[in-house]
PDB file of N, CA and C in Angstrom:
ATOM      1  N   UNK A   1       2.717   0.922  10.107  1.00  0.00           N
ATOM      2  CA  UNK A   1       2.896   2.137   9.341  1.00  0.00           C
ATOM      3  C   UNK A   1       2.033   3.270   9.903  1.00  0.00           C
ATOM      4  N   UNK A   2       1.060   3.216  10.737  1.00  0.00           N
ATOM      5  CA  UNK A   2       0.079   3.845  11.094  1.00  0.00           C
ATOM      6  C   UNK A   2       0.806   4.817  11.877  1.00  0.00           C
ATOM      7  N   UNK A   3       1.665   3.910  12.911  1.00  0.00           N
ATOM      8  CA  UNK A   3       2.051   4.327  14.082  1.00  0.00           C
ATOM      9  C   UNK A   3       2.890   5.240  13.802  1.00  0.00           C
ATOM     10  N   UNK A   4       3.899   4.966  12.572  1.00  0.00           N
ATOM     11  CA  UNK A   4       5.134   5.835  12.031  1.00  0.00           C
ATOM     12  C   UNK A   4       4.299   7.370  11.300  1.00  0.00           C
ATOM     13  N   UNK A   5       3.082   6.771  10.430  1.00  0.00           N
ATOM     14  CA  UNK A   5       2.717   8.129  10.012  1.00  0.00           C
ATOM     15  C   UNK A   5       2.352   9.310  11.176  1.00  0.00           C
ATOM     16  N   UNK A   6       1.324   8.959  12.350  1.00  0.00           N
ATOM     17  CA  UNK A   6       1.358   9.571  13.145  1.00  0.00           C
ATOM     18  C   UNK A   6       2.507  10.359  14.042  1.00  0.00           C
ATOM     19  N   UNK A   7       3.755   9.425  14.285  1.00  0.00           N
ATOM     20  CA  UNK A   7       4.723  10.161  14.995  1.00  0.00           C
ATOM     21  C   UNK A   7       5.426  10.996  13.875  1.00  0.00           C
ATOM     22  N   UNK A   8       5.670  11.084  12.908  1.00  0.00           N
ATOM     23  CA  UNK A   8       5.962  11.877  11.782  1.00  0.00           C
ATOM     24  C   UNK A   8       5.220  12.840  11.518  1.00  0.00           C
ATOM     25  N   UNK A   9       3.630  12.531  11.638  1.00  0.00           N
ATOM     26  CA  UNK A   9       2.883  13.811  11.878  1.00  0.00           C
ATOM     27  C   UNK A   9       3.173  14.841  12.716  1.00  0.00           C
ATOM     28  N   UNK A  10       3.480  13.927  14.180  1.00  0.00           N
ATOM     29  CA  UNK A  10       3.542  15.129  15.261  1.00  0.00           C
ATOM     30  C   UNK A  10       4.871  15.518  15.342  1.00  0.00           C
ATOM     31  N   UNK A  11       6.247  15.372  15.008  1.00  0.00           N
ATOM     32  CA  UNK A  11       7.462  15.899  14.689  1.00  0.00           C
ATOM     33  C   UNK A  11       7.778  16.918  14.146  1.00  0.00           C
ATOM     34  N   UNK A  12       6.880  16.561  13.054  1.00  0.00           N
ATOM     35  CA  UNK A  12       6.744  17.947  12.258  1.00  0.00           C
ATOM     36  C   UNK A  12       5.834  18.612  12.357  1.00  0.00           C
ATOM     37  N   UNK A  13       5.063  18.730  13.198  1.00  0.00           N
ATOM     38  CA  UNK A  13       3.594  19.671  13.614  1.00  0.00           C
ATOM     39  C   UNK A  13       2.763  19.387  12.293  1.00  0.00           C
ATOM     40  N   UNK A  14       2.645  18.417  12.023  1.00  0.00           N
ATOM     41  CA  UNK A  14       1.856  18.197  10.638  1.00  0.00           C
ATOM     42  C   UNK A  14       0.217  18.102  10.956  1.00  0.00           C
ATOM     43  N   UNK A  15      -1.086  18.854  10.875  1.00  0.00           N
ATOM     44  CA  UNK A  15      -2.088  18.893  11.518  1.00  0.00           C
ATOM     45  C   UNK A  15      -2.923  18.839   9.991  1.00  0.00           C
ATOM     46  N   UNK A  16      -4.147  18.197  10.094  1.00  0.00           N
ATOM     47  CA  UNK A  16      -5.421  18.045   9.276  1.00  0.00           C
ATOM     48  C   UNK A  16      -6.293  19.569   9.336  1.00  0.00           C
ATOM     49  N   UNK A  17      -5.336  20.355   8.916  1.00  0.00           N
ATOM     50  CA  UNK A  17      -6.141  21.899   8.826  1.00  0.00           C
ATOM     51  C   UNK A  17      -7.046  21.948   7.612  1.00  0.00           C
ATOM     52  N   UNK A  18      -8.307  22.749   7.590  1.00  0.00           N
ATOM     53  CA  UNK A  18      -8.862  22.916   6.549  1.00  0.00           C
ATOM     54  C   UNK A  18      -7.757  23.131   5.349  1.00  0.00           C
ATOM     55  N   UNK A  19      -7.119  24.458   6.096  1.00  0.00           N
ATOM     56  CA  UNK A  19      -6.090  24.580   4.343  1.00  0.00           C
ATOM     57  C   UNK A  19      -5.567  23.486   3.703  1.00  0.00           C
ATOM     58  N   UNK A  20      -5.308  22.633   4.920  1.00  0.00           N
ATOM     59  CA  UNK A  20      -4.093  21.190   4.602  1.00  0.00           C
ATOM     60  C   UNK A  20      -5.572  20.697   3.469  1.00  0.00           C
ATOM     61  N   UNK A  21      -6.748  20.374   3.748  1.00  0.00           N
ATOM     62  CA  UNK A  21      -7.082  19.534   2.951  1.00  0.00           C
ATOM     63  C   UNK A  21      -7.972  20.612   1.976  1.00  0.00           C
ATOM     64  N   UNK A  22      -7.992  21.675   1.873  1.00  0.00           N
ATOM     65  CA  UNK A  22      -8.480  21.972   0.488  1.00  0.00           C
ATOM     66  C   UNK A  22      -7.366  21.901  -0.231  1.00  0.00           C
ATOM     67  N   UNK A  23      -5.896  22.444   0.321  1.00  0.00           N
ATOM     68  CA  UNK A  23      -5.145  21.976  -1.119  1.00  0.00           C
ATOM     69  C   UNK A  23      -5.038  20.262  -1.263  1.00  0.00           C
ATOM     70  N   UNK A  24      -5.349  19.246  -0.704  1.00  0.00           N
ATOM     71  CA  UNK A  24      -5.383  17.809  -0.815  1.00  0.00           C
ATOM     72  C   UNK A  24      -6.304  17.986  -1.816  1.00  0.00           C
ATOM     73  N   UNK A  25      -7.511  18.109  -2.064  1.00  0.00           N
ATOM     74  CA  UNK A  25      -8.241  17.936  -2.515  1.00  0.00           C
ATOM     75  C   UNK A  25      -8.254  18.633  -3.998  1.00  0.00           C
ATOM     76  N   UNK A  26      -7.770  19.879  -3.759  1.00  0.00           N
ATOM     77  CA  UNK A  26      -7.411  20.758  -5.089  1.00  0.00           C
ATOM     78  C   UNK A  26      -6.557  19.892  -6.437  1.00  0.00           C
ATOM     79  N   UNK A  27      -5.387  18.893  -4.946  1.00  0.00           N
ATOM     80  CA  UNK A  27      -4.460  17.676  -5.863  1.00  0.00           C
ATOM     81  C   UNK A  27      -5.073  16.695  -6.229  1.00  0.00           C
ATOM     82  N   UNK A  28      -6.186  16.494  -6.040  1.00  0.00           N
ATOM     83  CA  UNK A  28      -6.677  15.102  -6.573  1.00  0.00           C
ATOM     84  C   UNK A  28      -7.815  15.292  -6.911  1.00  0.00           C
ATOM     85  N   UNK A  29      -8.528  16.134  -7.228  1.00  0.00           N
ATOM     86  CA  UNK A  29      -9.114  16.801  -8.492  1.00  0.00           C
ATOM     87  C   UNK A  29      -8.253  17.059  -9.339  1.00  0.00           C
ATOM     88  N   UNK A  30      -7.272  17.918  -9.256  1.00  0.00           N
ATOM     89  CA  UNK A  30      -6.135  18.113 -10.789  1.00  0.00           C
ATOM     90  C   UNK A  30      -5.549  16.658 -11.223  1.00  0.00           C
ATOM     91  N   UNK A  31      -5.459  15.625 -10.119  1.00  0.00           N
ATOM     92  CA  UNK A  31      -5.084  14.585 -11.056  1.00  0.00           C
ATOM     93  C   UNK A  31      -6.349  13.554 -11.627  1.00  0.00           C
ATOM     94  N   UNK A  32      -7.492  13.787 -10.926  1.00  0.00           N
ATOM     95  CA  UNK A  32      -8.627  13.090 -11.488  1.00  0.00           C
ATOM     96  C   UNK A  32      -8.800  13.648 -12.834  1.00  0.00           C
ATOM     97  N   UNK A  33      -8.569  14.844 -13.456  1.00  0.00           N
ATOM     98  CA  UNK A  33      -8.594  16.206 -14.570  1.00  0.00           C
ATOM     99  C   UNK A  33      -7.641  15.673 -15.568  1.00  0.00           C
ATOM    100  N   UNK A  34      -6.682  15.146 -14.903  1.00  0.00           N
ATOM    101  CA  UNK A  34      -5.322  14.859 -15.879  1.00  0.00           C
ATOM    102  C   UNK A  34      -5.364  13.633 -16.006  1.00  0.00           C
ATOM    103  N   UNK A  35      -5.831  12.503 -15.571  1.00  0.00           N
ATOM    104  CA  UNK A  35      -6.292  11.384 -15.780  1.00  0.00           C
ATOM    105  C   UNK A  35      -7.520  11.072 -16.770  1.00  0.00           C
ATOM    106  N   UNK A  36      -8.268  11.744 -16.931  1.00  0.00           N
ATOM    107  CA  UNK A  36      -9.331  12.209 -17.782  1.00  0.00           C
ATOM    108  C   UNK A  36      -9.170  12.517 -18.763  1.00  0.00           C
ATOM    109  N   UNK A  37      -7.884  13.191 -18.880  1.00  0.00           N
ATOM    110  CA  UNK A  37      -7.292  13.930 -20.190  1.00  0.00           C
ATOM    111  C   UNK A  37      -6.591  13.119 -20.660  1.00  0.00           C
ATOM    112  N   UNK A  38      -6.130  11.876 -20.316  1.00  0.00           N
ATOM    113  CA  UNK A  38      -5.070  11.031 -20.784  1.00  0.00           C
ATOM    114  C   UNK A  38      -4.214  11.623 -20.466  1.00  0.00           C
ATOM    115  N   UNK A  39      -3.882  12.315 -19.890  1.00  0.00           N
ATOM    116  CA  UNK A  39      -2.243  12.420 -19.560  1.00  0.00           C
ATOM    117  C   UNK A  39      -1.404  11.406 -18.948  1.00  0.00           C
ATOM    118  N   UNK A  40      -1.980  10.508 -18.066  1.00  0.00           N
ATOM    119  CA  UNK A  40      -0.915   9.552 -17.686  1.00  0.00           C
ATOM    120  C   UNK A  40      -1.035   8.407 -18.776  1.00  0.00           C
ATOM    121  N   UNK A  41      -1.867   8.256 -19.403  1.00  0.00           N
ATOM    122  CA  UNK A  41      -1.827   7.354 -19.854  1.00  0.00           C
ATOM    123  C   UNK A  41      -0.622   6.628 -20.973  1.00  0.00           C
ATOM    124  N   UNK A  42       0.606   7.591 -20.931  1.00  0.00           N
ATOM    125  CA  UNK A  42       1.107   6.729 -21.517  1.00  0.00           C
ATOM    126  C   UNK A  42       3.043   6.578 -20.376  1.00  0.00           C
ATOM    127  N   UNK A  43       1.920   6.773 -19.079  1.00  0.00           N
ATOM    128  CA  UNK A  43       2.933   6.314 -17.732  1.00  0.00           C
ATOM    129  C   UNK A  43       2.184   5.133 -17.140  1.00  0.00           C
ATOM    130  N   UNK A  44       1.026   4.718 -17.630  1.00  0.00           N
ATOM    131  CA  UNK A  44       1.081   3.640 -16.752  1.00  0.00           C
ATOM    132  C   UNK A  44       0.890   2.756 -17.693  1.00  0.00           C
ATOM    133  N   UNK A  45       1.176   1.351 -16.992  1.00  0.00           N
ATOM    134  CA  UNK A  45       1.429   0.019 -17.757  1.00  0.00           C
ATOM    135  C   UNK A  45       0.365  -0.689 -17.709  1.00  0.00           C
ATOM    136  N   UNK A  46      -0.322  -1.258 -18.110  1.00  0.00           N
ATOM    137  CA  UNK A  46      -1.522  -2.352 -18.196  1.00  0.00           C
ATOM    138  C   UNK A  46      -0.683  -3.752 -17.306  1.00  0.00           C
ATOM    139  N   UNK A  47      -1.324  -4.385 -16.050  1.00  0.00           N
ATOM    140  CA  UNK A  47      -0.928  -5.272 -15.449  1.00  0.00           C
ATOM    141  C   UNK A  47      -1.784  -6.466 -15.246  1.00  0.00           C
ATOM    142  N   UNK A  48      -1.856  -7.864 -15.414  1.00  0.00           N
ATOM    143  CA  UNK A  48      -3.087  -8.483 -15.149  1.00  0.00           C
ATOM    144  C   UNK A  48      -2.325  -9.481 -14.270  1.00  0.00           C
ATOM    145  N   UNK A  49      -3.608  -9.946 -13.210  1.00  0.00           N
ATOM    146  CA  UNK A  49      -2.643 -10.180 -11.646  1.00  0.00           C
ATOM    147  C   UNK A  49      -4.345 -11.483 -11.847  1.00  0.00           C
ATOM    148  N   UNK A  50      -3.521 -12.165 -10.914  1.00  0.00           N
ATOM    149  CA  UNK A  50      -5.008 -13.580 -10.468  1.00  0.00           C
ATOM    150  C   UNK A  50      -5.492 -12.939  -9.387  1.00  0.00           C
ATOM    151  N   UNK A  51      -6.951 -12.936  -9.537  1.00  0.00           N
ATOM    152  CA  UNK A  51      -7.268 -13.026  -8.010  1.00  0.00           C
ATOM    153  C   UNK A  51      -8.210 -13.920  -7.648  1.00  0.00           C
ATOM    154  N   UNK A  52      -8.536 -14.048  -6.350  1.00  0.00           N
ATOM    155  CA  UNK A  52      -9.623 -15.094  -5.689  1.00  0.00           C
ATOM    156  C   UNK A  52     -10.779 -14.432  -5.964  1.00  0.00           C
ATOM    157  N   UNK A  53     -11.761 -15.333  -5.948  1.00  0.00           N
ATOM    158  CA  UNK A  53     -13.518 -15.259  -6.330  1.00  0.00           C
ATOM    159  C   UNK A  53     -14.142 -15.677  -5.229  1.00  0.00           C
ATOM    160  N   UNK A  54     -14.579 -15.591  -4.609  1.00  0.00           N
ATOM    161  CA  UNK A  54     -15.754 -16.669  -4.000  1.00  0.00           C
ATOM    162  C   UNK A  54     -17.001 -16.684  -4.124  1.00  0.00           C
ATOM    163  N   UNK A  55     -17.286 -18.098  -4.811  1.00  0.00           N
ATOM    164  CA  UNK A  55     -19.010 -18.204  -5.224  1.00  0.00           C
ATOM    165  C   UNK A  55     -19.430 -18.696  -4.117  1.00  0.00           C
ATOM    166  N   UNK A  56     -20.420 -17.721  -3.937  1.00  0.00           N
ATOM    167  CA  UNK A  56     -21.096 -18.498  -2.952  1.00  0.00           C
ATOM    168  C   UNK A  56     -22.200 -19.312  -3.070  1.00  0.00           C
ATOM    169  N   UNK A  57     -22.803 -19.002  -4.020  1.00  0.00           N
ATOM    170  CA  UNK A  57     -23.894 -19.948  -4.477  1.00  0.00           C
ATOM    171  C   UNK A  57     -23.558 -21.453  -4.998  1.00  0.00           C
ATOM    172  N   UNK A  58     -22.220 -21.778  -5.266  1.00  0.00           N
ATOM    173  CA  UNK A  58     -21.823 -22.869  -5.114  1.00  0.00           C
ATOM    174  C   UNK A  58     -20.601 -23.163  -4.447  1.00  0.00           C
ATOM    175  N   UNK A  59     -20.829 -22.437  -3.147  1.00  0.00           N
ATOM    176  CA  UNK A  59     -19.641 -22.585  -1.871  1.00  0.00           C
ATOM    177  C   UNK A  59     -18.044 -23.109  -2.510  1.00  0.00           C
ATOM    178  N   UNK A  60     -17.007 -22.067  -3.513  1.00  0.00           N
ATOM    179  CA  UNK A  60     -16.232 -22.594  -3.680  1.00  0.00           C
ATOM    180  C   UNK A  60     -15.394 -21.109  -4.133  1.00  0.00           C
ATOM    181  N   UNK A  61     -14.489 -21.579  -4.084  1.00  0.00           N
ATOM    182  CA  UNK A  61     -13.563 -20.197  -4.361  1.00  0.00           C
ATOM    183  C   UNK A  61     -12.602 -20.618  -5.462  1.00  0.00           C
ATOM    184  N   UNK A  62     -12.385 -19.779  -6.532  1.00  0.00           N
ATOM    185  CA  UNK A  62     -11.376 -20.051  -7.844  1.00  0.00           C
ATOM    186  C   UNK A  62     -10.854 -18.719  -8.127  1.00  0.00           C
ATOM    187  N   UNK A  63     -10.084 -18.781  -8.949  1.00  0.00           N
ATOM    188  CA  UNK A  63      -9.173 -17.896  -9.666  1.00  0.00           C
ATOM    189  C   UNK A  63      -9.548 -17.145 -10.897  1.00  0.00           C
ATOM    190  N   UNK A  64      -9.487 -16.090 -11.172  1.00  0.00           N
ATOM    191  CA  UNK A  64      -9.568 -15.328 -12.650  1.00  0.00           C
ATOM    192  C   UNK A  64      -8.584 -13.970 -12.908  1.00  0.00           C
ATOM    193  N   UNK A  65      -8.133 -13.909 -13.893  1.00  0.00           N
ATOM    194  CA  UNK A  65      -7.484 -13.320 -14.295  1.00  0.00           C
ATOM    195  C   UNK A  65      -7.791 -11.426 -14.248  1.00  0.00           C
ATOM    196  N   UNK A  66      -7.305 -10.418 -13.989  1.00  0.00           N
ATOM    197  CA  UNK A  66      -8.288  -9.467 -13.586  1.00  0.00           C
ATOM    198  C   UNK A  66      -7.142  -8.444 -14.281  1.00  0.00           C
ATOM    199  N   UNK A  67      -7.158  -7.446 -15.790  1.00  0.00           N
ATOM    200  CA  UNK A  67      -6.358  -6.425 -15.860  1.00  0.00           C
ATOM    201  C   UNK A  67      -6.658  -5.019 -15.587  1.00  0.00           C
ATOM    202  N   UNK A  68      -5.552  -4.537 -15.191  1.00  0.00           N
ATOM    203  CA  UNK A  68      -5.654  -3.262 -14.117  1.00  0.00           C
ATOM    204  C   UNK A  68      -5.102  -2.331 -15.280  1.00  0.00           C
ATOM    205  N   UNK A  69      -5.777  -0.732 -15.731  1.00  0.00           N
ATOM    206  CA  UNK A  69      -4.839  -0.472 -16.566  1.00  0.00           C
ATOM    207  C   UNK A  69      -5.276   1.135 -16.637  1.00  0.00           C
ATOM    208  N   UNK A  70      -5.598   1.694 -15.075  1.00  0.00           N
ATOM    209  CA  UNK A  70      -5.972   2.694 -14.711  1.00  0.00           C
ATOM    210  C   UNK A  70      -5.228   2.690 -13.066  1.00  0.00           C
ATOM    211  N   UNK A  71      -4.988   4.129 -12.634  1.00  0.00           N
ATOM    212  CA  UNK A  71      -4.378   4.397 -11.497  1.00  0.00           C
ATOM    213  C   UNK A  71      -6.048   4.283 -10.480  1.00  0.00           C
ATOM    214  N   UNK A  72      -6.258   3.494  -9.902  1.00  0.00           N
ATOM    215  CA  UNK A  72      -7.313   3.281  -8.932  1.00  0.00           C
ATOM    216  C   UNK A  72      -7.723   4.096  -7.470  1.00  0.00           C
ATOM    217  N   UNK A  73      -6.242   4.886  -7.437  1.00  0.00           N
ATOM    218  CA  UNK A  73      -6.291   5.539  -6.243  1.00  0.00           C
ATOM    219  C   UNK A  73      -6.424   7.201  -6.165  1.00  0.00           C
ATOM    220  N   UNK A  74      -7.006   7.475  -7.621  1.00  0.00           N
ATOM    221  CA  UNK A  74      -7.126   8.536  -8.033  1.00  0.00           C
ATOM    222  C   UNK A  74      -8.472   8.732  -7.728  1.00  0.00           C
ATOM    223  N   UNK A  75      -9.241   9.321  -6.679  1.00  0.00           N
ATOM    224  CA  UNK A  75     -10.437  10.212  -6.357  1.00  0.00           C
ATOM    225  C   UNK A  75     -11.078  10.878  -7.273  1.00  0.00           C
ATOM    226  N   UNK A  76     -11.954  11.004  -7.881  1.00  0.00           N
ATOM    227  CA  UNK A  76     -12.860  12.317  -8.576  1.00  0.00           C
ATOM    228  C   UNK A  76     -13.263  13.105  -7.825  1.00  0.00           C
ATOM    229  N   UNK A  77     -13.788  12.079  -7.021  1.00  0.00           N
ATOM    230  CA  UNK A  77     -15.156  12.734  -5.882  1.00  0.00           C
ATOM    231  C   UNK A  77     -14.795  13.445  -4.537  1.00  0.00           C
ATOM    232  N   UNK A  78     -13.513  13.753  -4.332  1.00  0.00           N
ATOM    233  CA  UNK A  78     -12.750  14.126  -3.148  1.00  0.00           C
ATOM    234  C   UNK A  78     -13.156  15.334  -2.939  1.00  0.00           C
ATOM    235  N   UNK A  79     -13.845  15.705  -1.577  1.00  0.00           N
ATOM    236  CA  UNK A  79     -14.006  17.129  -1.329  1.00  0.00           C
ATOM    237  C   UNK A  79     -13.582  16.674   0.356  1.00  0.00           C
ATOM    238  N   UNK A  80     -13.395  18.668   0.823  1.00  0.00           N
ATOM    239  CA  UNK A  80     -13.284  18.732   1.823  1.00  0.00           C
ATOM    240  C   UNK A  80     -13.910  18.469   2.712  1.00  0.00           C
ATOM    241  N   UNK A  81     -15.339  19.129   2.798  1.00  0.00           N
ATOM    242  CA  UNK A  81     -16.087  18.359   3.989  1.00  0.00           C
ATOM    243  C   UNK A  81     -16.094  16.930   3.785  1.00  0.00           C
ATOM    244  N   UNK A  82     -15.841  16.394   3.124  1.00  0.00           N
ATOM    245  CA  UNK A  82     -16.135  14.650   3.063  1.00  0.00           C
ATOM    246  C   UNK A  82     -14.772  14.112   3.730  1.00  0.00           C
ATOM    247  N   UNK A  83     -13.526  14.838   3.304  1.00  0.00           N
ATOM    248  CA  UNK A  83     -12.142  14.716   3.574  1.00  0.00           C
ATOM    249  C   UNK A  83     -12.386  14.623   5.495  1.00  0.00           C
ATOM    250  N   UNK A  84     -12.990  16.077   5.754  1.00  0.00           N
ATOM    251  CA  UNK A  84     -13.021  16.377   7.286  1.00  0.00           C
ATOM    252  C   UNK A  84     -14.098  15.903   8.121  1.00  0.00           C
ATOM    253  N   UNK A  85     -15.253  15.067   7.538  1.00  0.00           N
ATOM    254  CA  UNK A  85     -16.151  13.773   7.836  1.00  0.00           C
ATOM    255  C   UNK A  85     -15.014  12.374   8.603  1.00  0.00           C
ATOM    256  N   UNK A  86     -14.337  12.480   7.773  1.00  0.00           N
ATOM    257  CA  UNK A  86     -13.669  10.969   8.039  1.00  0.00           C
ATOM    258  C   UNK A  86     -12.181  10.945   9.314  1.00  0.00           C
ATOM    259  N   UNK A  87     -13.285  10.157  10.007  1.00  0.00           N
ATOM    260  CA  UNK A  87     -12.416  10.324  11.809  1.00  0.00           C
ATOM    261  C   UNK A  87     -11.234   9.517  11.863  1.00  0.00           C
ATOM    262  N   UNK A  88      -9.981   9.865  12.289  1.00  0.00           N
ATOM    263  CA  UNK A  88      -8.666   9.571  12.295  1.00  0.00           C
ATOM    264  C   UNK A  88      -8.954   8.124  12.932  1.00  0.00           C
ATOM    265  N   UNK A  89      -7.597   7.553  12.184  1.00  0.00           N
ATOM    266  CA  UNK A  89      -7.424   5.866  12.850  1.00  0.00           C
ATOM    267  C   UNK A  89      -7.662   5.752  14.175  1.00  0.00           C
ATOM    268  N   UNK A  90      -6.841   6.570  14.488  1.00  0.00           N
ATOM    269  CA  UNK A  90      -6.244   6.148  16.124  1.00  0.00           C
ATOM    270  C   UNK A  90      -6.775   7.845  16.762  1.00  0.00           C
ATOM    271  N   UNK A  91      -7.244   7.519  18.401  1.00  0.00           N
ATOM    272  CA  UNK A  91      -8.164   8.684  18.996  1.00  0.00           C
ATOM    273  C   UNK A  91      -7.159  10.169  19.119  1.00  0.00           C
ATOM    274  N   UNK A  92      -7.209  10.912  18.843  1.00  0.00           N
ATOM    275  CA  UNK A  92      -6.144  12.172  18.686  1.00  0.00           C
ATOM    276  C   UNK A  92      -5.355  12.176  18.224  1.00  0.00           C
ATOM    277  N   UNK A  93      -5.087  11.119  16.376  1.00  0.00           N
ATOM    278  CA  UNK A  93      -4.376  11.020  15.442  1.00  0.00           C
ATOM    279  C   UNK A  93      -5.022  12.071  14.205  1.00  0.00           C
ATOM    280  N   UNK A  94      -4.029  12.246  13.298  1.00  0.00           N
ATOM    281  CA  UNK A  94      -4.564  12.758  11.962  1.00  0.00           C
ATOM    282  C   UNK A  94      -4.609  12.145  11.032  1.00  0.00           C
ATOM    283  N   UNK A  95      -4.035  10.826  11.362  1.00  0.00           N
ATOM    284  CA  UNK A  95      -4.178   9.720   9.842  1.00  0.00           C
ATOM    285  C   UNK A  95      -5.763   9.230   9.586  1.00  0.00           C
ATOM    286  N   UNK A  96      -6.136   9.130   8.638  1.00  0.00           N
ATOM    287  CA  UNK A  96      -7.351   8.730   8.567  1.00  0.00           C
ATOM    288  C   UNK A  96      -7.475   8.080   6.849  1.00  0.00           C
ATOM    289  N   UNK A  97      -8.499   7.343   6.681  1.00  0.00           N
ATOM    290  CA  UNK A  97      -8.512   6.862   5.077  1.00  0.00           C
ATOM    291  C   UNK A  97      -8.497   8.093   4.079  1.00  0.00           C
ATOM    292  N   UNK A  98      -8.720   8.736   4.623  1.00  0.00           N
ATOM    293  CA  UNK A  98      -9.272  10.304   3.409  1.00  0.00           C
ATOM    294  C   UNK A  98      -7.635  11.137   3.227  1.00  0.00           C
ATOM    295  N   UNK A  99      -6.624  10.750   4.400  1.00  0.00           N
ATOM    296  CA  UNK A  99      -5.373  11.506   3.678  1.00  0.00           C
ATOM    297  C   UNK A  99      -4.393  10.476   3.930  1.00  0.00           C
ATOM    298  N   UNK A 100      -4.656   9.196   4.067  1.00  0.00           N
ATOM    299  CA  UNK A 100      -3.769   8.032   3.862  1.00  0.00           C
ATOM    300  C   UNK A 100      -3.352   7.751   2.472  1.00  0.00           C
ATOM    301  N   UNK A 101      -2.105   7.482   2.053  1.00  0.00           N
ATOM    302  CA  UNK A 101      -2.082   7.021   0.520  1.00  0.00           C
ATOM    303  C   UNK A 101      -2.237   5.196   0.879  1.00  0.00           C
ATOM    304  N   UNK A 102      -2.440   4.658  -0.713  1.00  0.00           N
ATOM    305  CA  UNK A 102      -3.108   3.406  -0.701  1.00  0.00           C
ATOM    306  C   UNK A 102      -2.006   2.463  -1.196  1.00  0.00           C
ATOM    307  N   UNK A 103      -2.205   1.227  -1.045  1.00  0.00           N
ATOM    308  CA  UNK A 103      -1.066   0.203  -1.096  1.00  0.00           C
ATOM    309  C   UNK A 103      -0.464   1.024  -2.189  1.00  0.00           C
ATOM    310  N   UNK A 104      -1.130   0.991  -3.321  1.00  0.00           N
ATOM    311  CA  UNK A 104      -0.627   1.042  -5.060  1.00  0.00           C
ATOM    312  C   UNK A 104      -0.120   2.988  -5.261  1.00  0.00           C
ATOM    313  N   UNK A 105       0.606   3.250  -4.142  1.00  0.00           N
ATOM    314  CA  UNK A 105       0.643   4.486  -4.010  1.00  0.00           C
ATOM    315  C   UNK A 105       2.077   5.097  -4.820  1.00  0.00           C
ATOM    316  N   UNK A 106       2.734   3.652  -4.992  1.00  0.00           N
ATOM    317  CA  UNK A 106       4.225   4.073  -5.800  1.00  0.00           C
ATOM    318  C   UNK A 106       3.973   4.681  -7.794  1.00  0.00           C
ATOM    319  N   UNK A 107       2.660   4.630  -7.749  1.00  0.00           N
ATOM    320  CA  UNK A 107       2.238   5.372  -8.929  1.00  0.00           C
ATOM    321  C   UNK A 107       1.764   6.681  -9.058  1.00  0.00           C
ATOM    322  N   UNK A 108       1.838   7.229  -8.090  1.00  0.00           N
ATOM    323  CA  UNK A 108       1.263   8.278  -7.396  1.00  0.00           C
ATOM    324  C   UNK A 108       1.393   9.776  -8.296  1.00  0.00           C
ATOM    325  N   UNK A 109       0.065  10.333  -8.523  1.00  0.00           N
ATOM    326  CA  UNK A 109      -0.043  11.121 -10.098  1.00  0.00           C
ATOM    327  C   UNK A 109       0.194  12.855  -9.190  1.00  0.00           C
ATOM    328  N   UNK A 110       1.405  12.648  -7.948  1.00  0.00           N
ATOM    329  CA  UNK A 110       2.106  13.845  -7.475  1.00  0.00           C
ATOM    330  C   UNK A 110       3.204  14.828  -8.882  1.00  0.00           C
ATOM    331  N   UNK A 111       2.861  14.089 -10.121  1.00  0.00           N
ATOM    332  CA  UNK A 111       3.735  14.452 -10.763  1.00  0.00           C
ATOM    333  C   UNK A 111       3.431  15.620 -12.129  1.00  0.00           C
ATOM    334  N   UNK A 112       2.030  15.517 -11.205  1.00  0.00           N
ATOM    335  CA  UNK A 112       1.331  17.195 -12.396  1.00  0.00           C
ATOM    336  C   UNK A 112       2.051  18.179 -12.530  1.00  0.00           C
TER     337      UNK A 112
END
């Protein structure tokens, strides 16, 4: 997917400009704002999923039950210089973790 975001980047002349990421950032502050406010809250669903543990203090790994019932990929703390800190995947790419969306991205609070 890396590879596809990048050539999609450069197709469309899509570049990591300051403007590009103060309005990124402008969006995910307004949805950290609207998340705060409860506004999604009655779009998202409460989900509880197993996941793995590993103790290490008694070298063994088990299962527990874990419910999710907040959008996780919602930033507070997102600013620009921090956005333009964080160096692209690949060497003269623009993808990077700071404007990548995240697995759980089909919840995505683009809908302010």
């Amino acid at each position: 997917m890396l590879q596809t975001a990048e050539k999609v980047a450069e197709r469309y002349h899509i570049f990591a400009s300051s403007d590009r990421m103060n309005m990124a950032c402008k969006a995910r502050n307004a949805a950290a704002a609207a998340a705060a406010a409860g506004k999604f809250n009655d779009e998202i669903v409460p989900i509880t999923v197993s996941m793995a543990v590993a103790d290490k203090e008694e070298s063994r790994i088990y299962t527990k039950g874990s419910t999710l019932t907040t959008d996780e990929g919602i930033r507070a703390d997102t600013t620009t210089p921090g956005v333009a800190a964080i160096k692209p995947a690949l060497p003269g790419g623009v993808i990077a973790a700071g404007n990548a969306s995240q697995f759980s991205d089909g919840a995505a609070p683009w809908s302010l």
